[in-house]
Protein backbone atom coordinates (compact mmCIF):
# COMPACT_ATOMS: atom_id res chain seq x y z
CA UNK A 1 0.00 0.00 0.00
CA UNK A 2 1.27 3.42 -1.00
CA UNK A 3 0.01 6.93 0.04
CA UNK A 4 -0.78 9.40 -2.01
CA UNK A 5 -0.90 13.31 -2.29
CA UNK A 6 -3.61 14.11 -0.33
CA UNK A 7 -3.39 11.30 2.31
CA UNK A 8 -5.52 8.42 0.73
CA UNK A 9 -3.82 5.06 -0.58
CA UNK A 10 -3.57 2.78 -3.22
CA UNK A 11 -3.17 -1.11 -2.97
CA UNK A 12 -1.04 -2.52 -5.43
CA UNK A 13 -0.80 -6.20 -6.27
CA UNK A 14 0.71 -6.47 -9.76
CA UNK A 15 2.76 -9.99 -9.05
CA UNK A 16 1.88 -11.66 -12.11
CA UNK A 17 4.39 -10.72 -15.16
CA UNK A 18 1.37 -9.17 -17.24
CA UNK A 19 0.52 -7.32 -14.39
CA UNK A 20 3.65 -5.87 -13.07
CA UNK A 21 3.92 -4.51 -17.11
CA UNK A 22 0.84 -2.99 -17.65
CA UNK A 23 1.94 -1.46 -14.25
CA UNK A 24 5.32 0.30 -15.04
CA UNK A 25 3.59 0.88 -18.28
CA UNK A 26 1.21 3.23 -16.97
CA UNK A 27 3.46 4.62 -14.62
CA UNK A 28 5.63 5.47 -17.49
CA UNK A 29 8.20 3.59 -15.89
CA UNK A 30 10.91 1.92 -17.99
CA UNK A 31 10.93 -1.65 -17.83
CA UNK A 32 14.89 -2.04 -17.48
CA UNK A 33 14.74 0.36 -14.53
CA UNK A 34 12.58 -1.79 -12.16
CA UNK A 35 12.98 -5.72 -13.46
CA UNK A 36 10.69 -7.61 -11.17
CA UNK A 37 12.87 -10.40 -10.71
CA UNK A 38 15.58 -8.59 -9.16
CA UNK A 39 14.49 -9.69 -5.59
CA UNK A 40 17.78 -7.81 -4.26
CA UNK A 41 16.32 -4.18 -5.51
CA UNK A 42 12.57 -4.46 -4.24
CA UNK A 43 13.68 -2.21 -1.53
CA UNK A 44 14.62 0.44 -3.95
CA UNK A 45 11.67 -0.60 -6.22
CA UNK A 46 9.25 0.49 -3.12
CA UNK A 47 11.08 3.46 -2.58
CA UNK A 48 10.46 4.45 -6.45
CA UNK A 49 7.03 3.14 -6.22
CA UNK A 50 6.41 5.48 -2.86
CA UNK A 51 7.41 8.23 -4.69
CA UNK A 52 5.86 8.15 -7.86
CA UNK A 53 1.95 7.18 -6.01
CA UNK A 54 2.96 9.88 -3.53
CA UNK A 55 3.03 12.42 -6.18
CA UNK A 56 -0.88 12.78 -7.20
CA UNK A 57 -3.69 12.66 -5.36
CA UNK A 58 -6.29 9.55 -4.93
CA UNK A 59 -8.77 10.83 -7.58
CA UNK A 60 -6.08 10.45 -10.11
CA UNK A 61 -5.02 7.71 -9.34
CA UNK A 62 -8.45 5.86 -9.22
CA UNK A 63 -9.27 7.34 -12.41
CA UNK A 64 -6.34 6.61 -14.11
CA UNK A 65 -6.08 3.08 -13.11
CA UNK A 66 -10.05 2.37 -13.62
CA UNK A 67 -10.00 0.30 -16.69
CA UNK A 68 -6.21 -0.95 -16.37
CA UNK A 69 -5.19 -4.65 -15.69
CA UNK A 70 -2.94 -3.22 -13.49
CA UNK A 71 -4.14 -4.99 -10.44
CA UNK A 72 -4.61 -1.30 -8.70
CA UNK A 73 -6.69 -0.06 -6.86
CA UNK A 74 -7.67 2.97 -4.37
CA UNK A 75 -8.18 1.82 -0.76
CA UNK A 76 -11.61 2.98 0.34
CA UNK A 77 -12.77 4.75 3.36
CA UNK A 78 -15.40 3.98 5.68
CA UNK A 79 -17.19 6.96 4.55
CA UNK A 80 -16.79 6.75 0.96
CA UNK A 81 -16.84 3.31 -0.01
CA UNK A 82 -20.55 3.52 -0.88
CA UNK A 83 -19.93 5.69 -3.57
CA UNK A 84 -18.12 3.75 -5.87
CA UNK A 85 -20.24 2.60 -8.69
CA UNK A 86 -19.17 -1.43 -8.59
CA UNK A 87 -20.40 -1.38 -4.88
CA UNK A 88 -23.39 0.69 -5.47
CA UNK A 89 -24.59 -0.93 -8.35
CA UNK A 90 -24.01 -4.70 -6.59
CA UNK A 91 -25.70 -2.83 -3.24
CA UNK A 92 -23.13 -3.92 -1.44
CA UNK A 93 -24.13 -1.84 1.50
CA UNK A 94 -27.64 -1.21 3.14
CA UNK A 95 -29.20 1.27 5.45
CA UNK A 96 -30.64 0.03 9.00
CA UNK A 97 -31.90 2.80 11.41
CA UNK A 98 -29.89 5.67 9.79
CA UNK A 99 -26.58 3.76 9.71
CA UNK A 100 -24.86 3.00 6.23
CA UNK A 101 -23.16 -0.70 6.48
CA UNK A 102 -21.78 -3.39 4.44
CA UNK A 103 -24.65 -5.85 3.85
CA UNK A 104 -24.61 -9.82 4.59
CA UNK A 105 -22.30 -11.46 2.72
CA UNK A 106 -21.75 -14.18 0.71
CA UNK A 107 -25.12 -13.35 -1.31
CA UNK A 108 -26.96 -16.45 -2.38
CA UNK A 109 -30.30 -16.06 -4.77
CA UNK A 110 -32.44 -18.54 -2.92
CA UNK A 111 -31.39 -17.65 0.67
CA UNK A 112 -30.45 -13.87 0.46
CA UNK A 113 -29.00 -12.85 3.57
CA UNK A 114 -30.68 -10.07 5.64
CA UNK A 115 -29.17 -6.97 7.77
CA UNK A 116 -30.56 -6.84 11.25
CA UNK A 117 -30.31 -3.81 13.10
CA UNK A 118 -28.07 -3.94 16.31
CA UNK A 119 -28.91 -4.88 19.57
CA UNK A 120 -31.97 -6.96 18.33
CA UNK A 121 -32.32 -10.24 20.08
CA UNK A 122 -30.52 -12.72 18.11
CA UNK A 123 -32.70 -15.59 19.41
CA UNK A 124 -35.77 -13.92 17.88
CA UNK A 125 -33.73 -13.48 14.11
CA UNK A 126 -32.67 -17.22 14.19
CA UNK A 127 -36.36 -18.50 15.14
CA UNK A 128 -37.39 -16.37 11.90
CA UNK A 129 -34.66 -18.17 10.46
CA UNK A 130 -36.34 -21.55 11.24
CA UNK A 131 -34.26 -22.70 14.33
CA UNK A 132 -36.29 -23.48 17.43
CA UNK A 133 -35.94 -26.03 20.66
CA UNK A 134 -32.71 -27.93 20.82
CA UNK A 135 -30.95 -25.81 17.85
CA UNK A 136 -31.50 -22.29 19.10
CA UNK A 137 -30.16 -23.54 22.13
CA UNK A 138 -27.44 -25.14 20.68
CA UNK A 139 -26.20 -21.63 18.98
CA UNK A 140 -26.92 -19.48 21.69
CA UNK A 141 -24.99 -21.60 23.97
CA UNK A 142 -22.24 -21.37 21.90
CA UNK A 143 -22.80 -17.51 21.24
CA UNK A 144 -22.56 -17.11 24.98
CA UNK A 145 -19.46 -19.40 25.71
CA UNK A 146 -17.77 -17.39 22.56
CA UNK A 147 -18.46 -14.39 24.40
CA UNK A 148 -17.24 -15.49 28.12
């Protein structure tokens, strides 16, 4: 992870050769001047990399790596995470009492998960999940010894 101008980050992952290319590529950094291979010069490869991502701001860099296969990406905030169109568009987060939050996850289409607010009794959202006598016990049992 690198920072950038204005105190954001970006995540970069590039460790496959076509990757690591398309990388120095849009960097406009020479291949010859950062082989990957060289294990003995990441050090100075991170430094270089450091200063080039430190050198524009996070808008920049999230636009100009948008549609590269680059494997880069701007590290979202708390706050801002909703907005990016592949998360809104996949509703990846969901509103419950006036507080924005990632929803349930994995998604399946004949089960969809479903948010519950907090501090809701969690007996009451697994018997509307089908569990009653010995298997609600069994999982709030365990919910309580986790939490001992």
């Amino acid at each position: 992870m690198y920072d950038t101008a204005d105190g954001g980050h970006v995540a970069v992952g590039a460790l496959e050769s076509q990757f690591y290319v398309r990388l120095l590529e849009v960097l406009e950094i020479p291949g010859s001047e950062m082989p990957q291979f060289e294990r003995d010069r990441w050090p100075e490869f991170k430094v270089r990399l450091a200063e080039v991502f430190s050198a524009r701001p996070t808008a920049e860099w999230a636009e100009l790596f948008e549609y590269e296969d680059a494997c880069v990406t701007v590290v979202r905030g708390l706050f801002d995470a909703h907005q990016h169109p592949h998360l809104a568009a996949r509703r990846t987060f969901v509103e419950l009492d006036g507080v924005r939050q990632p929803g349930p996850a994995p998604r399946f289409s004949r089960t969809p998960g479903q948010a519950t607010p907090a501090g809701q009794d969690p007996g009451a959202a697994l018997e509307r999940w089908g569990l009653d006598g010995a298997e609600l016990e069994l999982v709030l049992s365990a919910r309580r010894a986790g939490a001992a």
